[in-house]
Protein backbone atom coordinates (compact mmCIF):
# COMPACT_ATOMS: atom_id res chain seq x y z
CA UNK A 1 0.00 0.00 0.00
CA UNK A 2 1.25 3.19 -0.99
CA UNK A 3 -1.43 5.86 -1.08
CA UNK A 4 -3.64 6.13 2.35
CA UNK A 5 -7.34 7.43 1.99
CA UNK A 6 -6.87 10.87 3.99
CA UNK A 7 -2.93 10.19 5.35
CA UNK A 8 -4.67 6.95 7.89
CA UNK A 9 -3.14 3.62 8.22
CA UNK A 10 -5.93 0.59 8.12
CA UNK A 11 -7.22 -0.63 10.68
CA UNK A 12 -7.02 -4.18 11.19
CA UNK A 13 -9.34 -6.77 13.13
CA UNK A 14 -8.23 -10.02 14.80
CA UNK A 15 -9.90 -12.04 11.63
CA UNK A 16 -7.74 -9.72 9.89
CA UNK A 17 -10.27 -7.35 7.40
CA UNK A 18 -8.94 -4.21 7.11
CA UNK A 19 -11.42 -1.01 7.65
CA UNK A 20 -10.43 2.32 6.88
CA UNK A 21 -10.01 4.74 9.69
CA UNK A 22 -13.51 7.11 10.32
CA UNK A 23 -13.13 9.71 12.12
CA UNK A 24 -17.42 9.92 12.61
CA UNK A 25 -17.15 6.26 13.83
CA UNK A 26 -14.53 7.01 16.18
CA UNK A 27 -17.01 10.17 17.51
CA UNK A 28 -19.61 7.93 18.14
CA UNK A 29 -18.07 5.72 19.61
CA UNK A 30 -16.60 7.49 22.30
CA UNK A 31 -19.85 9.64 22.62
CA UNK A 32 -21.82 6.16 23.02
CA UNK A 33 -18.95 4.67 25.97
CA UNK A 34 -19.28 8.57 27.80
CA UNK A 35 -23.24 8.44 27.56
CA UNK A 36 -22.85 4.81 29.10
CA UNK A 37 -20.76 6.09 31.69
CA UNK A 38 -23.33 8.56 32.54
CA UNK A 39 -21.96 11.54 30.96
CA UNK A 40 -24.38 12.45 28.41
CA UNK A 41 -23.97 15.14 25.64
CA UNK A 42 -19.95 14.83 27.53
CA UNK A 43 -18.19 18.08 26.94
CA UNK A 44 -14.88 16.17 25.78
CA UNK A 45 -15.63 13.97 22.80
CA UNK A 46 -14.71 16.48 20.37
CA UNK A 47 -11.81 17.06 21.41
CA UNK A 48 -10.98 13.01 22.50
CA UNK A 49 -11.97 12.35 19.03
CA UNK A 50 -9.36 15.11 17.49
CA UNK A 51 -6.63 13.70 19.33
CA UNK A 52 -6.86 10.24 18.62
CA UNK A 53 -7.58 11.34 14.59
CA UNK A 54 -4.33 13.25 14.94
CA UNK A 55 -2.05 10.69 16.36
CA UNK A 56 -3.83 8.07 13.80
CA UNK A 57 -2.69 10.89 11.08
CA UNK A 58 0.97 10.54 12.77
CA UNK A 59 1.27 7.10 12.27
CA UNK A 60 2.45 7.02 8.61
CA UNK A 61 4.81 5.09 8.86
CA UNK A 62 2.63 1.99 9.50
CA UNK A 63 0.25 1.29 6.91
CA UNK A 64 -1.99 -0.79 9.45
CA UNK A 65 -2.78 -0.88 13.26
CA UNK A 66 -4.12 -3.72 14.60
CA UNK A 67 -7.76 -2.61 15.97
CA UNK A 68 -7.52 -3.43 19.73
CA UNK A 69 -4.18 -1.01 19.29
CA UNK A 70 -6.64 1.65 18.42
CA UNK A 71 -8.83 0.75 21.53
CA UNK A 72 -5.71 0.52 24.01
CA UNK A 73 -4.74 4.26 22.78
CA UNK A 74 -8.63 5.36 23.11
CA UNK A 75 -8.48 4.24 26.97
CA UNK A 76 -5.44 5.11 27.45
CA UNK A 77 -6.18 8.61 26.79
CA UNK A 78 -9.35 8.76 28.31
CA UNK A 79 -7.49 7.01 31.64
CA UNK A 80 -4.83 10.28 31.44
CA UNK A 81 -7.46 12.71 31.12
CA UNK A 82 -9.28 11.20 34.49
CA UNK A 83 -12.23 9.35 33.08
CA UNK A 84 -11.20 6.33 33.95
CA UNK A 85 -15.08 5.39 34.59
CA UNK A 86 -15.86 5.62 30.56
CA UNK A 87 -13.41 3.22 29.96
CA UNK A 88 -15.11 -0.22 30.32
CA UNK A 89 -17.85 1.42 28.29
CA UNK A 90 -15.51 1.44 25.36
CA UNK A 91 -15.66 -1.42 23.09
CA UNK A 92 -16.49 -0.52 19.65
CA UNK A 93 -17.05 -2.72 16.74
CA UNK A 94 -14.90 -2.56 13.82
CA UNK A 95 -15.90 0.94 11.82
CA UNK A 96 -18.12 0.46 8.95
CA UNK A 97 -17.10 -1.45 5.88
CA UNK A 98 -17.31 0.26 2.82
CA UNK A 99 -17.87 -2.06 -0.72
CA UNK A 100 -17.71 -1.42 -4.15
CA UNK A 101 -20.41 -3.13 -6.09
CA UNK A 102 -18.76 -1.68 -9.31
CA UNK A 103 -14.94 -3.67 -8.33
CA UNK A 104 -16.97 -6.72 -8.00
CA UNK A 105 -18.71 -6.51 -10.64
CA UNK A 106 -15.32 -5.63 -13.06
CA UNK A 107 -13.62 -8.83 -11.73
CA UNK A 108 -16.62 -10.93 -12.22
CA UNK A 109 -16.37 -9.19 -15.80
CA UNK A 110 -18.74 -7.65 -18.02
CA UNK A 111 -21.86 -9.76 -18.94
CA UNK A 112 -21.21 -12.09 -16.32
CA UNK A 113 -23.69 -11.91 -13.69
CA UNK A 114 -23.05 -15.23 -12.28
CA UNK A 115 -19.79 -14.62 -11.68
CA UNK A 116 -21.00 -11.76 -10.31
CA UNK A 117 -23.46 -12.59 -7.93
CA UNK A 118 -20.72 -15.73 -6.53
CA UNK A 119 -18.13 -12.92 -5.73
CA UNK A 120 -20.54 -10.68 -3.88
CA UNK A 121 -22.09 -13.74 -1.62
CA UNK A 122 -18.83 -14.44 -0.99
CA UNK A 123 -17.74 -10.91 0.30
CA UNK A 124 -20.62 -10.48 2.23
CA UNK A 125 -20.13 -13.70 3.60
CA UNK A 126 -16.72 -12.77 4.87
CA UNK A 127 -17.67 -9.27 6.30
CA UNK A 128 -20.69 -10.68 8.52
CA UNK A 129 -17.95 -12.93 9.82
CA UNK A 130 -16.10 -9.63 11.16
CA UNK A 131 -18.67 -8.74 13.02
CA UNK A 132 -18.95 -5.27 11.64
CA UNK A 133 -22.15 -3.42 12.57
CA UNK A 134 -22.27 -0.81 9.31
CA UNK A 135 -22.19 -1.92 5.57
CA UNK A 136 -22.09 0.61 2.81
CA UNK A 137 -22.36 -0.80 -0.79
CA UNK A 138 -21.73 1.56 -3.54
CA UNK A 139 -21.76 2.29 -7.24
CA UNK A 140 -25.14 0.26 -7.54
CA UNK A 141 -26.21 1.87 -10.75
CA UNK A 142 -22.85 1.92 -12.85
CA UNK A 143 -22.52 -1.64 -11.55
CA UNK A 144 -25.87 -2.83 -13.62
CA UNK A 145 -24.68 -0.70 -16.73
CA UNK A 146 -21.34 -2.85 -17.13
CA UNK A 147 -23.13 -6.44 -16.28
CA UNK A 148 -25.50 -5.21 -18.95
CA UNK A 149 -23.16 -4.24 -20.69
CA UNK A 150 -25.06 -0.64 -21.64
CA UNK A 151 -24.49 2.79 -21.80
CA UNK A 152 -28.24 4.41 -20.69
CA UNK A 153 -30.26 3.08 -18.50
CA UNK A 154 -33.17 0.32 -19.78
CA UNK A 155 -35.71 -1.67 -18.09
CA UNK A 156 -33.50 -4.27 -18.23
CA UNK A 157 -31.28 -2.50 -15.91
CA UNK A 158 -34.43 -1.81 -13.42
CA UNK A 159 -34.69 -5.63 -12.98
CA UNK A 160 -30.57 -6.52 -12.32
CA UNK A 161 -30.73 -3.37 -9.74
CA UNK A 162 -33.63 -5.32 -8.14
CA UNK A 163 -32.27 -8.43 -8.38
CA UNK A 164 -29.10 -7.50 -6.62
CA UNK A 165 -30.97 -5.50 -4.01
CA UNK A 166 -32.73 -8.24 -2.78
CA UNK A 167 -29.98 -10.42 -3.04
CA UNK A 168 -27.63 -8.40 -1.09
CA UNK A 169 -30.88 -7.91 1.97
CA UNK A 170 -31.27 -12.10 1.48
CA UNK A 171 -27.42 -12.64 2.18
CA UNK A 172 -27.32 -10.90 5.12
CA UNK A 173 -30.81 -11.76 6.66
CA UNK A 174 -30.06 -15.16 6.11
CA UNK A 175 -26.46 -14.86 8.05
CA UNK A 176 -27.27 -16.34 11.34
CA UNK A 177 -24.41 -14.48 13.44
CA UNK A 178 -26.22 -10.88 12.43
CA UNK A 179 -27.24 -9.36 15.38
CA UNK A 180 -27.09 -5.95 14.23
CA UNK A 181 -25.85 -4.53 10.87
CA UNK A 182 -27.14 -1.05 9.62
CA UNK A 183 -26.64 -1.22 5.87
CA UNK A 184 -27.22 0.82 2.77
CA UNK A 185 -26.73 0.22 -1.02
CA UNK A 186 -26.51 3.32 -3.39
């Protein structure tokens, strides 16, 4: 890896996905372990957040940090800053995972929806194993155009984008370790 999205190392989990650092999931999170701790609307997550974004900025010379490294720095810092009471209420999960329907789709290769529809079972199959609680799927619509293998839009393409809709919600309703994943597909 040479190029980091925004100057952050990955994050890695102890099944070993990588997640790119988010700097909103790293808000919440600390803003959900102070609320827990009984400090609601807490005066310091802004600024706990900014810290632990910078020093995550700093560490370029790694180009991944084990997740539970991330989480030892978190309560270590809220520990020196004397809130040693939010830290058992810290314990994220992994930040959410972010897929490309269209990268899929090109290494499946154009026309080939079976292909297609194998590789994606097979990713989501792999990120419900992580555990991760957020699932972002993206470039739905330029995805159908290159399985179609069209320029504009047809009704043909209303179908696929259907198809893979409900195939995406039937892979991970079906996954019987799902407690709770928010997801979206644009």
């Amino acid at each position: 890896m040479v190029a980091f999205k925004e100057e952050f190392p990955y994050l890695r989990s102890d099944s070993g996905q990588l997640f790119e650092f988010n700097r909103d999931w790293l808000h919440a999170a600390i803003k959900q372990a102070a609320d827990r701790a009984g400090y609601p609307r807490w005066w310091l997550t802004e600024h706990v957040t900014e810290s632990i974004t910078f020093y995550m900025r700093l560490r370029t010379d790694e180009s991944v940090v084990a997740f539970s490294q991330l989480n030892q720095t978190v309560r270590y810092v809220l520990k020196v800053i004397g809130y040693n009471e939010i830290v058992p209420h810290f314990s994220p999960a992994p930040p959410p995972i972010s897929v490309s329907l269209y990268e899929i789709a090109e290494e499946a290769g154009a026309g080939y929806e079976l292909a297609f529809f194998d590789l994606l079972e097979k990713r989501v199959a792999a990120i419900i194993e992580t555990g991760a609680t957020g699932l972002h799927f993206f470039g739905l619509q330029p995805t159908i155009k290159h399985l179609r293998g069209v320029k504009t839009w047809t009704r043909a393409c209303d179908a696929l984008r259907e198809e893979v809709t409900c195939f995406i919600r039937e892979k991970i309703c079906s996954g019987a370790e799902v407690a709770e994943l928010n997801c979206s597909i644009r």
